[in-house]
Protein backbone atom coordinates (compact mmCIF):
# COMPACT_ATOMS: atom_id res chain seq x y z
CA UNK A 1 34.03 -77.27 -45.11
CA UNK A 2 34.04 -78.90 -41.82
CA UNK A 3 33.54 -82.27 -39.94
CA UNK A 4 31.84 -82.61 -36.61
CA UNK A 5 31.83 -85.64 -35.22
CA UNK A 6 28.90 -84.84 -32.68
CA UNK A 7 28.84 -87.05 -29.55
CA UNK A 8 25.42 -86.20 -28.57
CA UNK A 9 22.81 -88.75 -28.81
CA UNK A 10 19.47 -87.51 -29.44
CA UNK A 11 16.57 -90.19 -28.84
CA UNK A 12 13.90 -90.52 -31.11
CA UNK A 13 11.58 -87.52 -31.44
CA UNK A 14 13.87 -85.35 -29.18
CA UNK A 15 16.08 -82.60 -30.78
CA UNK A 16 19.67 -82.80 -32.33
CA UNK A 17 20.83 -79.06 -32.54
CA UNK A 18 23.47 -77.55 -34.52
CA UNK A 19 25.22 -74.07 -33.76
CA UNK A 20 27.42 -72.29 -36.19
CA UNK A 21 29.19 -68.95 -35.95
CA UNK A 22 28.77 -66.86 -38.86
CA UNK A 23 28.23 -62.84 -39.92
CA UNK A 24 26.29 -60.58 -37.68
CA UNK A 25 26.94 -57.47 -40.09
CA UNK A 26 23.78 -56.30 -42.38
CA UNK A 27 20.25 -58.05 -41.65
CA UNK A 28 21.29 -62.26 -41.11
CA UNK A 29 17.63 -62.69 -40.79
CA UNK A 30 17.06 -61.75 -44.40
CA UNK A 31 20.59 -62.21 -45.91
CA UNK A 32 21.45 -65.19 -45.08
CA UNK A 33 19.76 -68.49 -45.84
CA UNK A 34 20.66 -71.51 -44.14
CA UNK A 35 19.49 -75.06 -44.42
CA UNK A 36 20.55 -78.55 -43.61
CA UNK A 37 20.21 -82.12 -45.43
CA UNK A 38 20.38 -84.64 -43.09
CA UNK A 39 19.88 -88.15 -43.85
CA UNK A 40 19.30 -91.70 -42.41
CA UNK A 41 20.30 -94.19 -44.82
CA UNK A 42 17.70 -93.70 -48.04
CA UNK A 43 15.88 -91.06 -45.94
CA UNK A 44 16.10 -87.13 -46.26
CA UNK A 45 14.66 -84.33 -44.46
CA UNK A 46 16.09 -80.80 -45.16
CA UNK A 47 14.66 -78.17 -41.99
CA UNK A 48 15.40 -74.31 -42.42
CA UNK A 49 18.14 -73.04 -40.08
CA UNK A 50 17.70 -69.62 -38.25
CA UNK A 51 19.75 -66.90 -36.98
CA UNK A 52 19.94 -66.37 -33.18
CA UNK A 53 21.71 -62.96 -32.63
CA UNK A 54 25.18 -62.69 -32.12
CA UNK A 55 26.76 -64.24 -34.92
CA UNK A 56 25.01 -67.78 -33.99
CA UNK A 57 22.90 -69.98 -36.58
CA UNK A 58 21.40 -72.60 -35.48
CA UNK A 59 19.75 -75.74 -37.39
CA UNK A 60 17.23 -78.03 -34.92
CA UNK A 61 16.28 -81.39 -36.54
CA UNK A 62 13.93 -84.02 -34.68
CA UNK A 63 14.56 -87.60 -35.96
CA UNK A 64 12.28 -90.26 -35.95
CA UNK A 65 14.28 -93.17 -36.88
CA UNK A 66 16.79 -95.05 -34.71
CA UNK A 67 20.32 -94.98 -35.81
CA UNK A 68 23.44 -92.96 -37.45
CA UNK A 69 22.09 -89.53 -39.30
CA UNK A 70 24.43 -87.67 -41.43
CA UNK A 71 24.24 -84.08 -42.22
CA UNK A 72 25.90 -81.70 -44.53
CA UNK A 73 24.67 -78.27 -44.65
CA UNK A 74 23.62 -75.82 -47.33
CA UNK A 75 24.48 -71.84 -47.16
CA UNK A 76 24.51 -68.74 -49.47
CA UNK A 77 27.65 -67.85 -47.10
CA UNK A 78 31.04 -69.41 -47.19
CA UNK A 79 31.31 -69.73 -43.86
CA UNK A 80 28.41 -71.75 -43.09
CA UNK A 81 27.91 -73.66 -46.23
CA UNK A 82 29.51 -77.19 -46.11
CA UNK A 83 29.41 -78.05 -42.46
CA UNK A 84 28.87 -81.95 -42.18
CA UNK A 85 28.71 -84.52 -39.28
CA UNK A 86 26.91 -87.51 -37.88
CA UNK A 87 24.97 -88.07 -34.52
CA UNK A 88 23.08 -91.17 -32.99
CA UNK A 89 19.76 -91.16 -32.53
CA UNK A 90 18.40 -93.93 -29.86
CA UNK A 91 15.03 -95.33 -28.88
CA UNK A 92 12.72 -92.40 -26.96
CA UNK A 93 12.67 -92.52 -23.11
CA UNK A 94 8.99 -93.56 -21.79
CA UNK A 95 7.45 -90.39 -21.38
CA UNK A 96 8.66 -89.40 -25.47
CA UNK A 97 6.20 -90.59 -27.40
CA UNK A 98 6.78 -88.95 -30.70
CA UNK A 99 3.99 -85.99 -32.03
CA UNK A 100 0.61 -86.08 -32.08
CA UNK A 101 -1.27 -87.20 -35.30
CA UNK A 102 -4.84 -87.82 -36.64
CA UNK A 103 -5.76 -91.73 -36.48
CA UNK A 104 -9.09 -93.30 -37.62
CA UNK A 105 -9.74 -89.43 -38.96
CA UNK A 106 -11.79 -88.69 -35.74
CA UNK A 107 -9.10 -88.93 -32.86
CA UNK A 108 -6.00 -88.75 -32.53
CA UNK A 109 -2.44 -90.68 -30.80
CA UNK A 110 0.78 -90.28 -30.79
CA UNK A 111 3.64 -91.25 -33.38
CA UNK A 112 4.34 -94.42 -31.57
CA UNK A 113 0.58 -95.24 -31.15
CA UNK A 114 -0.61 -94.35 -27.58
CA UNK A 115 -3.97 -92.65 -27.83
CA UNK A 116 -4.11 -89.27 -26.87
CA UNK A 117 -7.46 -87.05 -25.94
CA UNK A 118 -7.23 -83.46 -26.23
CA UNK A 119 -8.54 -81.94 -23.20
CA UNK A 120 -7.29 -78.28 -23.89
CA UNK A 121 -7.41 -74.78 -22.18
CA UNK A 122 -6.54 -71.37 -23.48
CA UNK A 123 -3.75 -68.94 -22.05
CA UNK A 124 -2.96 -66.88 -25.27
CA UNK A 125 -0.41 -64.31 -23.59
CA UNK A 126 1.21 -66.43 -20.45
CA UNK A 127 4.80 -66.05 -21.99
CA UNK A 128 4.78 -62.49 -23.09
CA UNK A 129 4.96 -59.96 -20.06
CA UNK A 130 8.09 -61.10 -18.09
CA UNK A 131 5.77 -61.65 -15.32
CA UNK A 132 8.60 -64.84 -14.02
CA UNK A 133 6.49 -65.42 -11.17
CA UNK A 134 2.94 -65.62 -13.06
CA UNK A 135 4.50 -67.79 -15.86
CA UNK A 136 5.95 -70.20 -12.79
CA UNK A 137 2.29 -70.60 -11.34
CA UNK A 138 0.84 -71.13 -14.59
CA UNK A 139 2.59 -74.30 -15.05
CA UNK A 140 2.19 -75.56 -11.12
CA UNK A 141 -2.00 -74.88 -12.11
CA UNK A 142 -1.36 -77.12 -15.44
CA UNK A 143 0.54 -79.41 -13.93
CA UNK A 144 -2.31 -79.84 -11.05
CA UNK A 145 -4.96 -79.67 -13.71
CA UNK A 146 -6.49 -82.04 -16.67
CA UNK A 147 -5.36 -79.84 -19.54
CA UNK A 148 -2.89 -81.70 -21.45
CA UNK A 149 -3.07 -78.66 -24.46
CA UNK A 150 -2.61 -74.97 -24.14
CA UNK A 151 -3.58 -72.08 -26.72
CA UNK A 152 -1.11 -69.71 -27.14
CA UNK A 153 -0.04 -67.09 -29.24
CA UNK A 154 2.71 -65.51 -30.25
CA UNK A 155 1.97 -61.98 -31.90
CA UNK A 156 0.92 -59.32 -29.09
CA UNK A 157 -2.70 -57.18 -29.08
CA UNK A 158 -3.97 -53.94 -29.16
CA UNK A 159 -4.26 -53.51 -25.65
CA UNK A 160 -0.70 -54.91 -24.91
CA UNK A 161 1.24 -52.10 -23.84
CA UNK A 162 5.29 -51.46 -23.81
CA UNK A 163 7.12 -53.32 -21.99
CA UNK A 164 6.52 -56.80 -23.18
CA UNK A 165 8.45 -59.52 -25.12
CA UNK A 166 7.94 -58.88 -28.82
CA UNK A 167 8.39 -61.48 -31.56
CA UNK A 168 9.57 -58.77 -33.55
CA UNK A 169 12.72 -56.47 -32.91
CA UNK A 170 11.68 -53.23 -31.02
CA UNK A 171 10.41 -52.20 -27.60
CA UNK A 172 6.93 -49.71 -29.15
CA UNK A 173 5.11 -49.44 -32.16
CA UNK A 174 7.22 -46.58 -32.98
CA UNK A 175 10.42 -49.02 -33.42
CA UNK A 176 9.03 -52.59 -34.23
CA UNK A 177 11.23 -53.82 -37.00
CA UNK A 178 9.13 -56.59 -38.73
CA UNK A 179 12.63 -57.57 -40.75
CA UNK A 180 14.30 -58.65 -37.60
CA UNK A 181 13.31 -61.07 -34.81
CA UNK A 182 13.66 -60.52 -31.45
CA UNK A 183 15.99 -63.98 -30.18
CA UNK A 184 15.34 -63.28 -26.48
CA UNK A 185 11.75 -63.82 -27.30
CA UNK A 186 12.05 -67.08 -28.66
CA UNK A 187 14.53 -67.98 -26.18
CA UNK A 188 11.97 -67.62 -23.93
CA UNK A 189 8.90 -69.01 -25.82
CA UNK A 190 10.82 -72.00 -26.68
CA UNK A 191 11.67 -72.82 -22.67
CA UNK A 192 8.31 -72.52 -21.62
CA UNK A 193 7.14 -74.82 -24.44
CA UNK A 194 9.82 -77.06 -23.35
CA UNK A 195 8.26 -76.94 -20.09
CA UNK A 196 5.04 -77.64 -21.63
CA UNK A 197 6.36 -80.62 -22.88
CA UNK A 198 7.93 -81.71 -19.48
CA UNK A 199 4.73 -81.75 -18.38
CA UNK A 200 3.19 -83.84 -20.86
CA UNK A 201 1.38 -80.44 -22.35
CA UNK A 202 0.80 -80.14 -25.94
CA UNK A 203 1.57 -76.66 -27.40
CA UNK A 204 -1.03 -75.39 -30.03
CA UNK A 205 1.03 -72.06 -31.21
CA UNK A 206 -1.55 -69.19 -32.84
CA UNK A 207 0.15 -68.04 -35.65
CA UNK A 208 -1.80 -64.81 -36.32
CA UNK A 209 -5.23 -63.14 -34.57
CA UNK A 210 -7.65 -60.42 -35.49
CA UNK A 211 -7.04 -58.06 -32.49
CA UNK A 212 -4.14 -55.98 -33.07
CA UNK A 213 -6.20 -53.42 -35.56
CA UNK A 214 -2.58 -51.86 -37.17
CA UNK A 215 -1.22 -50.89 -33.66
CA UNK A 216 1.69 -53.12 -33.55
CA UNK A 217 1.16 -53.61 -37.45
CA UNK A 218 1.37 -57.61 -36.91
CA UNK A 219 -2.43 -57.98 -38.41
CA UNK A 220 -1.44 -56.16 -41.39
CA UNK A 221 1.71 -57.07 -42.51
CA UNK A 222 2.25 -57.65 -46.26
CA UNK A 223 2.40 -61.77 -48.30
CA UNK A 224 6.43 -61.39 -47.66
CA UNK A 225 6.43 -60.40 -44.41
CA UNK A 226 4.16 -63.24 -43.67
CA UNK A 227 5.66 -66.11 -45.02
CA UNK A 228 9.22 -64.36 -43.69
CA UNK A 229 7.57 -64.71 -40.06
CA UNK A 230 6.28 -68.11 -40.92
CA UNK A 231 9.15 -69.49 -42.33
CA UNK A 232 11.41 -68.36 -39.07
CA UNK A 233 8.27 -69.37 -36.81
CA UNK A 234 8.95 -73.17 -38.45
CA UNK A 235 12.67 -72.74 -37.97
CA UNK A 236 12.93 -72.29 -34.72
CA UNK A 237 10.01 -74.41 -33.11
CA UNK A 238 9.08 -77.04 -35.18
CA UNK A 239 11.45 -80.11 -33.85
CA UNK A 240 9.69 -79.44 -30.59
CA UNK A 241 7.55 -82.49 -30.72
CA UNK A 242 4.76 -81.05 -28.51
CA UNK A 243 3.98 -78.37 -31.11
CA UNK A 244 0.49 -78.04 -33.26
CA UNK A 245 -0.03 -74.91 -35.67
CA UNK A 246 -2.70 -72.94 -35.72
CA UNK A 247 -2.82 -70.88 -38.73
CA UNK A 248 -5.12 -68.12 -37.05
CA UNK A 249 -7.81 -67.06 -34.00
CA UNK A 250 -11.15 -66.09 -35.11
CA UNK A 251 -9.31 -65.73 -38.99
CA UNK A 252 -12.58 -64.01 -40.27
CA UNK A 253 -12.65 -61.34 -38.08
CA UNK A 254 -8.98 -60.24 -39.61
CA UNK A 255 -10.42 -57.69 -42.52
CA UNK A 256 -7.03 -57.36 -43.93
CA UNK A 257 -6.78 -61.15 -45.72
CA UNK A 258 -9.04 -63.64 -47.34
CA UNK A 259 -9.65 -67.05 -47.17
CA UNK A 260 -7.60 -67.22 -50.49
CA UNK A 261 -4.47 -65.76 -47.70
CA UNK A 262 -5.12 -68.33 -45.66
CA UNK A 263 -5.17 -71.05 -48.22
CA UNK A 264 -1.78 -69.80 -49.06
CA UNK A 265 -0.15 -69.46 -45.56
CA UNK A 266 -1.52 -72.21 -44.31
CA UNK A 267 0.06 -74.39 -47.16
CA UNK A 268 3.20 -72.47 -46.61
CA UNK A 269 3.45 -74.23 -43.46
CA UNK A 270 2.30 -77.63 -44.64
CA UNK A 271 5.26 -77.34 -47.03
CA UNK A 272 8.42 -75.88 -44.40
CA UNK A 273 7.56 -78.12 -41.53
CA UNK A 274 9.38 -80.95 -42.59
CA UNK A 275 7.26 -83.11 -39.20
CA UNK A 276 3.92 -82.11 -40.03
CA UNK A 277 2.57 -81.57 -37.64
CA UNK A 278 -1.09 -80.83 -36.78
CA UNK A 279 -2.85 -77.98 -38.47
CA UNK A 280 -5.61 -75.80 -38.30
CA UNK A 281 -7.63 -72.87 -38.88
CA UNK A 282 -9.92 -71.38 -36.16
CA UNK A 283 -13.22 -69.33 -36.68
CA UNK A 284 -15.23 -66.26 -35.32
CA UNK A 285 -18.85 -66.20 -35.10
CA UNK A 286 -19.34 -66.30 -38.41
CA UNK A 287 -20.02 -70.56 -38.84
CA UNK A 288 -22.58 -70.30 -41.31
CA UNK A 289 -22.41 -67.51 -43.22
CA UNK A 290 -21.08 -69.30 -46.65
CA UNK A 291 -18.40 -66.37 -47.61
CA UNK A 292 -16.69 -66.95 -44.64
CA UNK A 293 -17.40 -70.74 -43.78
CA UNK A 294 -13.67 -72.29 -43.50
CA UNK A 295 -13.74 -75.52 -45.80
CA UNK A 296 -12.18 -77.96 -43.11
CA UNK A 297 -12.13 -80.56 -45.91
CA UNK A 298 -8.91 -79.08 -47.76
CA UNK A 299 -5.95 -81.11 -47.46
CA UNK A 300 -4.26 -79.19 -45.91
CA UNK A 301 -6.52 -79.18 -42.63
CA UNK A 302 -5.78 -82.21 -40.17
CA UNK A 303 -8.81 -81.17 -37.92
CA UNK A 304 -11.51 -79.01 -37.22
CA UNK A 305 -10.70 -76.59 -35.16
CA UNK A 306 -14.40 -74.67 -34.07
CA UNK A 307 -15.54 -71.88 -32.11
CA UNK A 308 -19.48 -72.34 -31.41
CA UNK A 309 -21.82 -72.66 -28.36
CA UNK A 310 -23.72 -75.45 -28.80
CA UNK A 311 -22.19 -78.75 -28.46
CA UNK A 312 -24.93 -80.76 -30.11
CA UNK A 313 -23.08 -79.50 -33.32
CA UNK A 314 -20.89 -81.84 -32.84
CA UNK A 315 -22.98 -85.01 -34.64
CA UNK A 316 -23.36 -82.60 -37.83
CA UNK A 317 -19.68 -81.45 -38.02
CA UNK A 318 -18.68 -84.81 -37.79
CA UNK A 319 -20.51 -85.54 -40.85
CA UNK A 320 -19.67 -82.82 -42.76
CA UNK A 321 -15.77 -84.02 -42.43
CA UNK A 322 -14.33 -86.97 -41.40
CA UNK A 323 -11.61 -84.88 -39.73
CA UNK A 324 -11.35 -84.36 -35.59
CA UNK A 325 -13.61 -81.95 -34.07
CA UNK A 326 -11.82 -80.18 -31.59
CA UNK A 327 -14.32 -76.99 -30.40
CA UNK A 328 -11.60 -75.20 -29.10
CA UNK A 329 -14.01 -72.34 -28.18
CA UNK A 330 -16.83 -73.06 -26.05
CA UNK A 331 -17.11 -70.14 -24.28
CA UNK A 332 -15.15 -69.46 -21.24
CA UNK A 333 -16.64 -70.18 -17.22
CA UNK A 334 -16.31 -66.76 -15.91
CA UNK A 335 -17.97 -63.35 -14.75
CA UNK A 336 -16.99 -61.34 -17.55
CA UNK A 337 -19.34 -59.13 -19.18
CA UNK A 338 -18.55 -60.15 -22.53
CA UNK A 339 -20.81 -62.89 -24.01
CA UNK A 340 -18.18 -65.79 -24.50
CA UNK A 341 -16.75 -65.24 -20.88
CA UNK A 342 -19.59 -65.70 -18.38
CA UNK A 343 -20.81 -69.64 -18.05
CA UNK A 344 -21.17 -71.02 -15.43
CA UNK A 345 -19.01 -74.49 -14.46
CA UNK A 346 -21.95 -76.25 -14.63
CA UNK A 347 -22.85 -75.01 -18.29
CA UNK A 348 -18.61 -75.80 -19.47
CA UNK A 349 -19.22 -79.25 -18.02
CA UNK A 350 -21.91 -79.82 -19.45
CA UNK A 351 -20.84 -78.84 -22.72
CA UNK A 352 -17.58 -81.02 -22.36
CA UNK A 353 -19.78 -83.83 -22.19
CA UNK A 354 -22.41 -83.66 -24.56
CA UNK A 355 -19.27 -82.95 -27.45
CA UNK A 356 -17.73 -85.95 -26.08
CA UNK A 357 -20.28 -88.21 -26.23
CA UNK A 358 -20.91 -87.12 -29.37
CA UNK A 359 -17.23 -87.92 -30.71
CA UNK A 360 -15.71 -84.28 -30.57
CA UNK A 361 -13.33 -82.73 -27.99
CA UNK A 362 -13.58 -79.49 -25.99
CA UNK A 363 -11.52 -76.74 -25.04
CA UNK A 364 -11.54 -74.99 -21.43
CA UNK A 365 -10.78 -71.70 -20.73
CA UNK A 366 -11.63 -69.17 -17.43
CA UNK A 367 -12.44 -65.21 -17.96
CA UNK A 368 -12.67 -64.19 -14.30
CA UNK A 369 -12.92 -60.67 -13.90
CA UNK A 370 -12.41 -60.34 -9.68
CA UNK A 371 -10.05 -62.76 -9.00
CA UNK A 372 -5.87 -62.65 -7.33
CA UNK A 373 -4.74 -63.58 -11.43
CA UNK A 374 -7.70 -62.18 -13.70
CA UNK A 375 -8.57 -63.67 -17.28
CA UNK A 376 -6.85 -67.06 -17.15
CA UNK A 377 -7.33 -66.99 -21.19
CA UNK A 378 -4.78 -63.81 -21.26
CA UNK A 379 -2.33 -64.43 -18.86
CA UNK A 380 -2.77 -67.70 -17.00
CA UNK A 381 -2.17 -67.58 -13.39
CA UNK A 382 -4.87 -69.82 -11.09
CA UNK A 383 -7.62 -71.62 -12.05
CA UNK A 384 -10.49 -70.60 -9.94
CA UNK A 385 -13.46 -72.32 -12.11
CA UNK A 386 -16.04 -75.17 -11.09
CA UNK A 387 -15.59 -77.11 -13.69
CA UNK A 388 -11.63 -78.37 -13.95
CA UNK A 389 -12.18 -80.76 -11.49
CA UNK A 390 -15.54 -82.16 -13.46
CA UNK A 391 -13.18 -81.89 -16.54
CA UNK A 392 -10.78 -84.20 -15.26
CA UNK A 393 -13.19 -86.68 -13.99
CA UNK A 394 -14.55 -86.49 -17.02
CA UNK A 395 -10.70 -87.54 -18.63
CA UNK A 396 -10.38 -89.92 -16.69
CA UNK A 397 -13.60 -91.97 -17.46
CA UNK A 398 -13.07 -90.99 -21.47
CA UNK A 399 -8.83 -92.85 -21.22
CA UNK A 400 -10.88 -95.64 -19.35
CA UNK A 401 -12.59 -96.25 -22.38
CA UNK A 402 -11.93 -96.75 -25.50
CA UNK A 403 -10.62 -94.35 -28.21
CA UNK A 404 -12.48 -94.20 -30.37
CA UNK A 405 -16.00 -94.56 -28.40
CA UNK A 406 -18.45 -93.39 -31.35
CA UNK A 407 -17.32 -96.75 -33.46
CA UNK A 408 -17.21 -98.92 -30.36
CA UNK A 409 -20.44 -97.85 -30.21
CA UNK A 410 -22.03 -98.71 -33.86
CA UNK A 411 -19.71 -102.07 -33.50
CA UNK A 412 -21.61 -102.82 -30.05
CA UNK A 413 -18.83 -102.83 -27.77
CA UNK A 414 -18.98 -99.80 -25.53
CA UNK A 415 -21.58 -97.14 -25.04
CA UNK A 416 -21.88 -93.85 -23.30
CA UNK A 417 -25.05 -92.04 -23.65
CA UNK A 418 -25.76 -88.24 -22.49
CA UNK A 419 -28.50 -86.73 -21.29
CA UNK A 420 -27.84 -83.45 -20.44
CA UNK A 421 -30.17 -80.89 -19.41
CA UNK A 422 -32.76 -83.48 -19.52
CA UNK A 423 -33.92 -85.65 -16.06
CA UNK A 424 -35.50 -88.51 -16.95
CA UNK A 425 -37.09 -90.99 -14.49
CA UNK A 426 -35.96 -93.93 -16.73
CA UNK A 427 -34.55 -94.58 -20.31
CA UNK A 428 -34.17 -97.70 -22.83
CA UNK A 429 -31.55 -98.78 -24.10
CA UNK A 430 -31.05 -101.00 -27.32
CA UNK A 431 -28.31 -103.81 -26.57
CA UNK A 432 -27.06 -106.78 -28.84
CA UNK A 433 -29.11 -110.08 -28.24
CA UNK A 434 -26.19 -111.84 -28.43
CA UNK A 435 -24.31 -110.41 -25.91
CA UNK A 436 -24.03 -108.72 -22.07
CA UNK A 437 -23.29 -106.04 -20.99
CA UNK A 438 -23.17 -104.08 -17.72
CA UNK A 439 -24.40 -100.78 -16.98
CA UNK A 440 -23.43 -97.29 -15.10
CA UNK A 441 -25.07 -94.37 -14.15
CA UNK A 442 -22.39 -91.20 -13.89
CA UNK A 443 -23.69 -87.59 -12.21
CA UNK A 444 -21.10 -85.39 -14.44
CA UNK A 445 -21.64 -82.86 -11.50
CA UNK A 446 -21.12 -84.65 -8.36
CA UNK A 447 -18.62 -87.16 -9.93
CA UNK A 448 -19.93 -90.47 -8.86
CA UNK A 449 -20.32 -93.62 -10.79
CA UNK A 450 -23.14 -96.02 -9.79
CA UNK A 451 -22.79 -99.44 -10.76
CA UNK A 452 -26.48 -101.05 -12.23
CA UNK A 453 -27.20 -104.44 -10.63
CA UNK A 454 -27.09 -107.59 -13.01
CA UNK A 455 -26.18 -107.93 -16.28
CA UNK A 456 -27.89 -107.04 -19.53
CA UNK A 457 -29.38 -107.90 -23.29
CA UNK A 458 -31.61 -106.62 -25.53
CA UNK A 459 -34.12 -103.80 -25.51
CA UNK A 460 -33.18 -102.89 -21.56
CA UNK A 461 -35.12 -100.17 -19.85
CA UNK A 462 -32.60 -98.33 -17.19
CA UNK A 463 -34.38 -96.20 -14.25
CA UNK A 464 -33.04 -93.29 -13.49
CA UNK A 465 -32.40 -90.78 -10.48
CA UNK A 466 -34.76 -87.73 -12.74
CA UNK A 467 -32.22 -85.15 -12.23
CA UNK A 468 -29.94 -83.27 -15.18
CA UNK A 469 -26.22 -84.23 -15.61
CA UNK A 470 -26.73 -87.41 -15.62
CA UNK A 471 -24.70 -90.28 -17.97
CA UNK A 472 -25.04 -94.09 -18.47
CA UNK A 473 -21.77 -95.70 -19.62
CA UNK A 474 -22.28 -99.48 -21.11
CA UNK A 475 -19.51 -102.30 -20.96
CA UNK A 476 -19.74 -105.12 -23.18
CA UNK A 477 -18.79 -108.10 -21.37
């Protein structure tokens, strides 16, 4: 047994890390099990350590209160059972502010209570082809852009061919060794999540996906070798505050599990992530069909996490839980010739905005087929679309406002009404008696906001310009 008195102070919702040297001889991944109990006066959390390679264990921990935590930790090996210490944890800087969580059950903020919107895009394989350069201009385009979440995943495809960075030890499917992890790949991950985070970039991590179809056997693999990946998964990344789980892409196109699997797995992770944080389960095209219907009710789900078209959903799904609705899946602005990759940026803006105004949240992504950096959604690169800079005029006027907009509305304190494809000459508008209010007419497309003279009450009728795209946005005063 050992003391370290650690002299690092980790602020609140950053990460206190712990590195050990123990045996590298048989499989550490499977032989050795490693965890830590660390405690702030009355209060315990216990996270899963991990081996690293090279004789090195390491135990991450993200603490949320302010002050001295103790730790002791736990091991079926001499050498790293008994290891104890103490570090301080201080108040977070000001851009730390803590994971994000579910508030009101339709939106979401952060730990210490700032609201946060997800405005989210899709790169599913930026981090995986040692493509330095690609990686470096993916996060100069997020960092110029209004995405403040990415989708990505960690197991490869089909069509990913050798060489690429591997979860998994091996190089081919020939050699992938599903008992053993691949540290150089996590290594790597972790940095650009890290980065991510730097840049104020929530990271919403695909656990599993439909498309590898047995070729690097990551689709397939067995209940152990699941909740072995899982459990490693949850080691290693979970004290990264900026991290959301999501349990699977388009889940019911994977023939090889049922929903029963994913009930199980997706619990498995509710119960190792000792932060819990936000999780999901994402769907194919198969919304309605009742075998395969995900129940987004179950506990275990924070929010909805949907693929579907038509935004006007929205209203319905909202109803059906009173969970976020987050259509991650939209369809993608593009010239690809497969059906989800070909909108145009008029059609993704104007489905940002009539989920929005309906109380949901949209994803982005870009499946350009002819472009410098091809297929955004794979590989990331540039952003080439119309509609990112609609989508972050359209953040902007959304963190003007208030939260939760859909209950400002029913309380009469804010309004924003969409109108979409339609171009009306003039709508009414029903307004408290007892109070007034002024009035706004936004074009989504050409991003202008036009101030309606006076002040209003009442049953109000509003002209309008009789063009699509349009919005009217309504201020209590």
């Amino acid at each position: 047994m050992g003391f370290q008195h650690n002299e690092q102070v980790v602020e609140k919702w950053g990460r206190f890390e712990l590195t050990l040297q123990g045996p590298s001889d048989g499989n550490p991944f499977k032989e050795v099990q490693l965890t830590a109990r660390f405690q702030y006066k009355n209060y315990i959390v216990q996270p899963d350590g991990f081996y690293d390679g090279n004789g090195t264990y390491r135990i991450r921990f993200m603490p949320d209160r302010v002050g001295v935590w103790t730790y002791v930790t736990h091991c079926n090996h001499s050498d790293l059972d008994g290891q104890h210490g103490e570090f301080v944890c201080v108040e977070a800087s000001r851009e730390n502010h803590g994971p994000v969580r579910v508030k009101d059950q339709y939106v979401f903020a952060y730990e210490d209570g700032k609201p946060y919107m997800p405005f989210g895009t899709t790169c599913y394989h930026w981090t995986h082809h040692g493509d330095e350069r690609l990686e470096e201009l993916t996060l100069e385009s997020l960092k110029e852009s209004p995405f403040n979440k990415v989708r990505m995943c960690l197991l490869p495809t089909r069509d990913m061919k050798a060489p690429l960075r591997l979860v998994f030890d091996g190089s081919c499917p020939e050699d992938v060794d599903k008992t053993r992890f691949n540290p150089d790949f996590f290594n790597h991950f972790e940095k650009r999540i890290a980065d991510l985070m730097d840049l104020g970039i929530e990271a919403d991590l695909v656990l599993f996906h439909p498309y590898d179809k047995g070729f690097w056997g990551v689709d397939n693999m067995d209940a152990v070798s699941d909740t072995f990946y899982l459990r490693y998964v949850i080691a290693r990344l979970s004290s990264f505050r900026n991290v959301w789980w999501s349990l699977c892409n388009e889940y019911d196109f994977n023939t090889f599990k049922t929903v029963e699997d994913w009930d199980r797995l997706i619990q498995f992770v509710q119960h190792h992530d000792p932060y819990q944080h936000l999780r999901s389960i994402h769907n194919g095209t198969k919304m309605y069909k009742s075998s395969w219907v995900y129940d987004f009710s179950k506990p275990w789900i924070t929010h909805q996490s949907i693929q579907h078209w038509d935004a006007e959903l929205t209203t319905s799904w909202r109803e059906a839980n009173a969970k976020p609705v987050v259509i991650d899946e939209i369809s993608y602005e593009g010239n690809s010739s497969r059906r989800w990759g070909n909108i145009s940026g008029e059609e993704m803006t104007h489905r940002f905005w009539e989920a929005m105004s309906r109380g949901g949240f949209v994803g982005h992504g870009e499946s350009f087929i002819d472009k410098e950096t091809r297929a955004w959604i794979s590989s990331g690169g540039k952003l080439y679309g119309e509609s990112t800079k609609r989508i972050a005029f359209l953040r902007k006027l959304m963190e003007e406002g208030p939260s939760d907009w859909i209950k400002a509305w029913q309380r009469g304190d804010y309004g924003l009404q969409y109108f979409g494809h339609h171009q009306h000459a003039y709508t009414y508008v029903e307004l408290s008696d007892n109070a007034s209010y002024r009035l706004e007419i936004i074009d989504t497309w050409d991003m202008t906001i036009t101030p309606v003279k006076g002040t209003f009450c009442g049953r109000t009728k509003v002209d309008l310009p009789g063009k699509p795209n349009l919005a009217l946005r309504i201020w209590k005063l």
